[in-house]
Structure formats: C-alpha cells, structure tokens
C-alpha atoms as a PDB file:
ATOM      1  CA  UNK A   1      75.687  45.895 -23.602  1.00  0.00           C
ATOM      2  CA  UNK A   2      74.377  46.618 -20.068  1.00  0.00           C
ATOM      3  CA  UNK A   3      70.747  45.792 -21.173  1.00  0.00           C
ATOM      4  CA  UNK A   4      71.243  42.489 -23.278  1.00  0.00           C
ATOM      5  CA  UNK A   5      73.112  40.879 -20.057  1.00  0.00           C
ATOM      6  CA  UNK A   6      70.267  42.132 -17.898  1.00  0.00           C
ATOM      7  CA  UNK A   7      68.035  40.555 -20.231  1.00  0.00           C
ATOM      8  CA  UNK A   8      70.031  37.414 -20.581  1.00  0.00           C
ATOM      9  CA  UNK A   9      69.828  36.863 -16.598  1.00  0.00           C
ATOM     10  CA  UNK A  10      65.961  37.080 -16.679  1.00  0.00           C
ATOM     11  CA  UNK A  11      65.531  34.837 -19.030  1.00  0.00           C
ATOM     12  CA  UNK A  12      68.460  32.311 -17.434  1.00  0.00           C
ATOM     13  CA  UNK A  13      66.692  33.106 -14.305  1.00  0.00           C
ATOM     14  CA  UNK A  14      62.858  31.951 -15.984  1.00  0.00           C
ATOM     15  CA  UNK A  15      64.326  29.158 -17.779  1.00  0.00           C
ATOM     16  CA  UNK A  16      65.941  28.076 -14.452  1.00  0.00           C
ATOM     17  CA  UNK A  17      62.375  28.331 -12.441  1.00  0.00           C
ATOM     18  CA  UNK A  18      60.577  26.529 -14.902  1.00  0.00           C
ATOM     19  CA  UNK A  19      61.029  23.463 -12.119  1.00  0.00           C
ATOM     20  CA  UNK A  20      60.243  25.482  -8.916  1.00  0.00           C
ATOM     21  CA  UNK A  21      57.139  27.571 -10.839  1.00  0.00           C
ATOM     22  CA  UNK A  22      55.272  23.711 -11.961  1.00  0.00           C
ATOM     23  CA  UNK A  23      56.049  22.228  -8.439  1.00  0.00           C
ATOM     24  CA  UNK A  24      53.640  23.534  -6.962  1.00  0.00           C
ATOM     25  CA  UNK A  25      50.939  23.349  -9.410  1.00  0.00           C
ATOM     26  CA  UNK A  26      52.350  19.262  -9.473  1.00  0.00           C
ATOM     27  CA  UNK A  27      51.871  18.968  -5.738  1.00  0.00           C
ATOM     28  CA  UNK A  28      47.935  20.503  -5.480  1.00  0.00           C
ATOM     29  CA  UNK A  29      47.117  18.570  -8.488  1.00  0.00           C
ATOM     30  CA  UNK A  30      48.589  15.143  -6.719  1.00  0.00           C
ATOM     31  CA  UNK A  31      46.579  16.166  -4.075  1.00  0.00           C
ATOM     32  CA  UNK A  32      42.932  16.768  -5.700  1.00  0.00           C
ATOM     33  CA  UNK A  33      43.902  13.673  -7.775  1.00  0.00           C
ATOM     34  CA  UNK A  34      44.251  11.215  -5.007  1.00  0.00           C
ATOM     35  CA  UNK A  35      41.057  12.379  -3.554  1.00  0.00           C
ATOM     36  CA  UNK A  36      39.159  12.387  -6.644  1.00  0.00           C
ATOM     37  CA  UNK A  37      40.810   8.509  -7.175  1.00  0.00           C
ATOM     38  CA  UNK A  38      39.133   7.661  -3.003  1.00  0.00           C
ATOM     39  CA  UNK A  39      35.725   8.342  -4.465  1.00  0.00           C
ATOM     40  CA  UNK A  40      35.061  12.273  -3.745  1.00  0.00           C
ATOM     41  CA  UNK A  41      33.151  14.156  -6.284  1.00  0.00           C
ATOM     42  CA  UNK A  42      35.583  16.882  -7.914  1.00  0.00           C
ATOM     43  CA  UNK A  43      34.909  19.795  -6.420  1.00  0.00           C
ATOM     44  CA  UNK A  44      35.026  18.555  -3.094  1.00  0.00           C
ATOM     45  CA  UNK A  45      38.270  17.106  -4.153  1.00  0.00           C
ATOM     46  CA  UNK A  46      39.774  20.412  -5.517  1.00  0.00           C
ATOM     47  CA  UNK A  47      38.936  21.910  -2.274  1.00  0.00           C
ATOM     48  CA  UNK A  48      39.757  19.465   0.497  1.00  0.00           C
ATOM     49  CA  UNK A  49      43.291  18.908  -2.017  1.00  0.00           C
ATOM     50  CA  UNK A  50      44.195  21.921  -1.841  1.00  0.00           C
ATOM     51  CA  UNK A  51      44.077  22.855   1.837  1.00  0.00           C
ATOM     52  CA  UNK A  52      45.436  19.991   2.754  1.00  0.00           C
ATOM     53  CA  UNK A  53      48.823  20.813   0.851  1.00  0.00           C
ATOM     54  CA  UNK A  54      48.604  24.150   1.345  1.00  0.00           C
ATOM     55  CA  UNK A  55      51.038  24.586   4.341  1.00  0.00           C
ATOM     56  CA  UNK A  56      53.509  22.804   2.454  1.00  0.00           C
ATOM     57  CA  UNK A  57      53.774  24.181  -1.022  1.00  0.00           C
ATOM     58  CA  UNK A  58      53.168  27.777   1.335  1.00  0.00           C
ATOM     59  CA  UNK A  59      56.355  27.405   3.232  1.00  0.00           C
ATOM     60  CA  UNK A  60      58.638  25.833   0.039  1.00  0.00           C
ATOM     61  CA  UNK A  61      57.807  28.555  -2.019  1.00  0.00           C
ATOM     62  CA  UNK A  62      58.727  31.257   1.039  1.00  0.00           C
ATOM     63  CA  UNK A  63      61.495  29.357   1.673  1.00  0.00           C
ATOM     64  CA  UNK A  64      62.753  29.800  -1.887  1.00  0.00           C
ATOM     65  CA  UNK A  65      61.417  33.231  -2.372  1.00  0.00           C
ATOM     66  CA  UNK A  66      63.500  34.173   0.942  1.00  0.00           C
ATOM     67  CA  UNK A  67      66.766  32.621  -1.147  1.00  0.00           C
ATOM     68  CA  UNK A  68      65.994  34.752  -4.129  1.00  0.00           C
ATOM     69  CA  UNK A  69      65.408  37.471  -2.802  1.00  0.00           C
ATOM     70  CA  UNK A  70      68.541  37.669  -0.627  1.00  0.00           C
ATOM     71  CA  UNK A  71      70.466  37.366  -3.790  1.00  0.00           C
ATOM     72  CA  UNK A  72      68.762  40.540  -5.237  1.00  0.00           C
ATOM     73  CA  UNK A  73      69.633  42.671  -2.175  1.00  0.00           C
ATOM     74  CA  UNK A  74      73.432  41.675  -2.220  1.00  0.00           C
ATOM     75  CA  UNK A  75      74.865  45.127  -2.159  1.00  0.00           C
ATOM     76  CA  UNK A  76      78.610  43.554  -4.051  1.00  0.00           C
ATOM     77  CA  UNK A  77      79.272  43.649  -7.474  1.00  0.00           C
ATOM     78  CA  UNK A  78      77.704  40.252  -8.395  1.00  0.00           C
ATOM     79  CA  UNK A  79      74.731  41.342  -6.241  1.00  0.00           C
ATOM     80  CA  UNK A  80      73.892  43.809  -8.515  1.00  0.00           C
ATOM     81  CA  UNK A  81      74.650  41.586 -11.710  1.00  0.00           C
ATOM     82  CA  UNK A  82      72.246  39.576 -10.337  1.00  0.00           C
ATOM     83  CA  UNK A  83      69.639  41.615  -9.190  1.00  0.00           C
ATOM     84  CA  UNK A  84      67.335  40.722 -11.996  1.00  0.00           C
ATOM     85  CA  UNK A  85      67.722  36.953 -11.330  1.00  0.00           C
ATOM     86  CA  UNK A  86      66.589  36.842  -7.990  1.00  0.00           C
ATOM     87  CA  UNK A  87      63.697  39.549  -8.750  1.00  0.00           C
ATOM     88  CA  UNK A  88      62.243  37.403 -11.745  1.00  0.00           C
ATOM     89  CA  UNK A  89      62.777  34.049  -9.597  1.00  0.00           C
ATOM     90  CA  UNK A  90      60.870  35.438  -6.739  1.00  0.00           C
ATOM     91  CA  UNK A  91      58.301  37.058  -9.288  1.00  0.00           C
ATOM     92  CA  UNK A  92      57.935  33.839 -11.065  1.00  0.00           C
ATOM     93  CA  UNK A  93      57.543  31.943  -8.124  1.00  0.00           C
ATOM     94  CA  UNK A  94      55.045  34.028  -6.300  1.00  0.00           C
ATOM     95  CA  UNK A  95      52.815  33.803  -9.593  1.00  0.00           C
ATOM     96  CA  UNK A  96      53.186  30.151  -9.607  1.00  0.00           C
ATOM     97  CA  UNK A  97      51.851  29.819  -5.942  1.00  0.00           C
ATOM     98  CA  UNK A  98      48.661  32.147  -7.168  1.00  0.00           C
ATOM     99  CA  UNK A  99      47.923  29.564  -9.995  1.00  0.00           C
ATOM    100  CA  UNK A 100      48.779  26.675  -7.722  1.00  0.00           C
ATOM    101  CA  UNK A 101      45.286  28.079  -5.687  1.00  0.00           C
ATOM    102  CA  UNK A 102      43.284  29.414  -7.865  1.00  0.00           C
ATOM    103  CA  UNK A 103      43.632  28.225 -11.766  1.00  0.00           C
ATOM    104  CA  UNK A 104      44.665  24.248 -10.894  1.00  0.00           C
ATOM    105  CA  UNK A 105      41.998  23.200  -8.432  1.00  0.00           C
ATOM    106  CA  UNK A 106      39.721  24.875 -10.683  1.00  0.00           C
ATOM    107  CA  UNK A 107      40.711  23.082 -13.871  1.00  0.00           C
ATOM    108  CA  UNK A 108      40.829  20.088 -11.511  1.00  0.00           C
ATOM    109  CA  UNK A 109      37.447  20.371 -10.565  1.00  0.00           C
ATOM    110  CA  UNK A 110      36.299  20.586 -14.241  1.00  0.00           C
ATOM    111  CA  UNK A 111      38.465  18.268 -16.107  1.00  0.00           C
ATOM    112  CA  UNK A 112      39.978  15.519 -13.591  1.00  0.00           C
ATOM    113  CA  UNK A 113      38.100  12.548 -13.726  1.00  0.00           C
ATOM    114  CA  UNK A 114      39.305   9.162 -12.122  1.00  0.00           C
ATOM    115  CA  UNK A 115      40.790   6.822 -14.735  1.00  0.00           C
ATOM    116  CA  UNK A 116      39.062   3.039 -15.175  1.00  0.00           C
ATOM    117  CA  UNK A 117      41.309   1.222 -16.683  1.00  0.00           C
ATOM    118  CA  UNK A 118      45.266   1.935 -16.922  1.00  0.00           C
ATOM    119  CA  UNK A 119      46.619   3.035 -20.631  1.00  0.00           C
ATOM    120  CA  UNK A 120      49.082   1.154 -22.576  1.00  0.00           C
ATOM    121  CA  UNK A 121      51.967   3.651 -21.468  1.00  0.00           C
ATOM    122  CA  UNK A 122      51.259   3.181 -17.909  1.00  0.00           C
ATOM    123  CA  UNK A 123      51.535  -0.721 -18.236  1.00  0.00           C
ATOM    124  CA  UNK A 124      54.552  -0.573 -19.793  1.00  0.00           C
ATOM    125  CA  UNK A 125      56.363   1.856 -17.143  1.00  0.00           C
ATOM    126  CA  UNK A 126      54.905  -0.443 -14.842  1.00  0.00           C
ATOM    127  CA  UNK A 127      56.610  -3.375 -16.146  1.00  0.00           C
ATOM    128  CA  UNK A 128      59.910  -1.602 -16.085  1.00  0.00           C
ATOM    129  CA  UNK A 129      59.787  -0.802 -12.817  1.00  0.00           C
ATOM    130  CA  UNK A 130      58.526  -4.071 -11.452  1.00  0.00           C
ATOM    131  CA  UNK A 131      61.970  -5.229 -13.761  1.00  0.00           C
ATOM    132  CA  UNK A 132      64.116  -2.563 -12.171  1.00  0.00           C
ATOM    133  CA  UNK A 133      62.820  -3.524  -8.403  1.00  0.00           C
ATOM    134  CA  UNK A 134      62.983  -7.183  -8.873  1.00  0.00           C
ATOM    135  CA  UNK A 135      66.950  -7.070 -10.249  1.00  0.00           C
ATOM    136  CA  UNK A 136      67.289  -4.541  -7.230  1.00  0.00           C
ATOM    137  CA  UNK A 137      65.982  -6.688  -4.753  1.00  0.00           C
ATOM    138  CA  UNK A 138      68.339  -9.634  -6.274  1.00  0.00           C
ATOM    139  CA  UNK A 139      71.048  -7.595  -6.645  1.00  0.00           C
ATOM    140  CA  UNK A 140      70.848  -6.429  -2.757  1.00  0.00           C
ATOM    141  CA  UNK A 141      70.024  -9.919  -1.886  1.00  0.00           C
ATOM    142  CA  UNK A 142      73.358 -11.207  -2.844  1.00  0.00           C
ATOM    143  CA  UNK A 143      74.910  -8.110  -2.118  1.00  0.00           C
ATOM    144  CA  UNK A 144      73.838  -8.508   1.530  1.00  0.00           C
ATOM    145  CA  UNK A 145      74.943 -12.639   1.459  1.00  0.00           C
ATOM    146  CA  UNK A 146      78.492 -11.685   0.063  1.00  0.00           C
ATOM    147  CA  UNK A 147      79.514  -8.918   2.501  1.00  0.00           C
ATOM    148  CA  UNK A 148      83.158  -9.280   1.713  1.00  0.00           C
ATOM    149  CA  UNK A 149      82.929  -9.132  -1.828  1.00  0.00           C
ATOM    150  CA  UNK A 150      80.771  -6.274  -1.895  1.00  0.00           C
ATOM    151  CA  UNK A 151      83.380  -4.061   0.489  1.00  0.00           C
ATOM    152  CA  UNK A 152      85.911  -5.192  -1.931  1.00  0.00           C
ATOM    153  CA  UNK A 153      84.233  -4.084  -4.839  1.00  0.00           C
ATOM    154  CA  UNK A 154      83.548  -1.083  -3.340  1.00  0.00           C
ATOM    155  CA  UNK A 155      86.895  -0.236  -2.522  1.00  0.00           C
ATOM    156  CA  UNK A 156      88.217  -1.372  -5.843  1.00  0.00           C
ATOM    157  CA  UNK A 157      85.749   1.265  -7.462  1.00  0.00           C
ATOM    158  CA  UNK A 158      86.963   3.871  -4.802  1.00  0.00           C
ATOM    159  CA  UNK A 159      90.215   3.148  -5.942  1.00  0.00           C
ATOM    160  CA  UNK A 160      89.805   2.980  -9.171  1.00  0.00           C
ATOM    161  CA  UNK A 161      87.946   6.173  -9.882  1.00  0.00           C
ATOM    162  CA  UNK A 162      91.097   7.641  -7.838  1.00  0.00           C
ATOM    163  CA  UNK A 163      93.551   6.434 -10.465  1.00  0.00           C
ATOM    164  CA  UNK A 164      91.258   7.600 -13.314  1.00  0.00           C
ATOM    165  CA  UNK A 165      90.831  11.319 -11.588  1.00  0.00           C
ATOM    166  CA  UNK A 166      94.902  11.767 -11.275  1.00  0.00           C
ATOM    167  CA  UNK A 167      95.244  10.608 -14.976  1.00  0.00           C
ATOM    168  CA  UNK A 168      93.190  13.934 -15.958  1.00  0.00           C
ATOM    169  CA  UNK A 169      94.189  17.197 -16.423  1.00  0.00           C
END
C-alpha cells in the first residue's frame, strides 16, 4: 500500500508541474520570437532571446525549486508523505530549465519563422478582445460617471453574497 501512495504523489506531483515545467520553455520562446518578429535572423534571435531572459526564468525556477525542496526535507509525518512530491517537482523543474536552454532556442532557431499575414484564428480572438475591451472601457466609463450607484451596487453584492454564504451548510 506504501508503494502505490508513493507512486500516486509522483505522479500528482508531475501532473501538478506540468504548468511550472512549460513556463519556462513559454518565456525563452516569447523571447526568440519577438526578436525574430524585429527583423533578426534566427539564430541570432535564439541566442540574444535567450540571454536576455535568462536571469529571470533562472531565479523563478530556484525560487520554486527552493519551495519544493523544503517540503521534501520536512522531518514530520506529512514531510515524509511528501517527500516524493517535492523531489519529482524539483526534478521536473530542473529538467525543464535544461530544455528551456538548450532544446527550445535550438528548435527556435530551425523552425521559427516570422508570420506574414495573421490566420483566421488569430482574427477572430482579436475581435473578441477588441469586443471585451470596448464593453470594458464603457462599462468603466459609466461606472466612473455614476460613483454612487456603483458603491451601492457594490455593497448590495457584498451583502448579498453574505446572505447567500449563511444560507449554506
């Protein structure tokens, strides 16, 4: 029973780092991206993209890496139930940081080309989000006219979601 719950928290823990282990990869490939889109020739790109965010994704994936790994040196009970998740977040992490460097700007380099013309997806997320900022912008607009309503409203919803909360269990 011991080993299927040790098993089950590295897998919760990889399943959980799935986000932190593509950040970084996300962030160098912004990077190279943006350069390659300002008229540098790939490799140049992948290069100069990379150093330039390298402090950064450095010192967030220490940062979490020093969280982790406190959490597998917790001497309690729970420490050691979770030993394994803080060792295969730390592991997991530390690997993604290694392909952040090495494997992305060099896929970069090779297969990142700037795009011409945007694609049909593209125009339509753009659309929704010129919707979404333009209702926004009315929205605040009146919002920002109306100060008394708007306190009032937000006081009725205060109130409000306090007489729905004390009507649950």
């Amino acid at each position: 029973a011991l080993d299927l719950s040790l098993n089950v928290m590295t897998l919760m823990a990889l399943s959980l780092s799935t986000g932190l282990v593509i950040a970084d990869a996300i962030v160098v490939l912004e990077s190279i991206y943006r350069k390659i889109e300002a008229g540098e020739d790939a490799m140049s790109a992948a290069q100069r993209g990379s150093r330039e965010v390298g402090l950064a994704v450095v010192s967030t994936t220490l940062a979490v890496c020093a969280v982790f790994v406190s959490i597998a040196f917790m001497r309690s009970v729970i420490g050691r139930y979770f030993y394994e998740f803080g060792v295969a977040v730390t592991v997991a992490v530390c690997v993604s940081i290694i392909v952040a460097f090495t494997l992305t700007p060099m896929l970069a380099s090779r297969m990142l080309r700037p795009s011409t013309e945007p694609g049909r997806l593209f125009q339509l997320f753009e659309r929704a989000l010129h919707a979404l900022d333009s209702g926004y912008r009315w929205l605040l607009v009146r919002s920002l006219r109306h100060k008394g309503v708007t306190v009032a409203v937000g006081v009725a919803a205060v109130l409000g979601g306090c007489g729905v909360a004390s009507t649950l269990p």
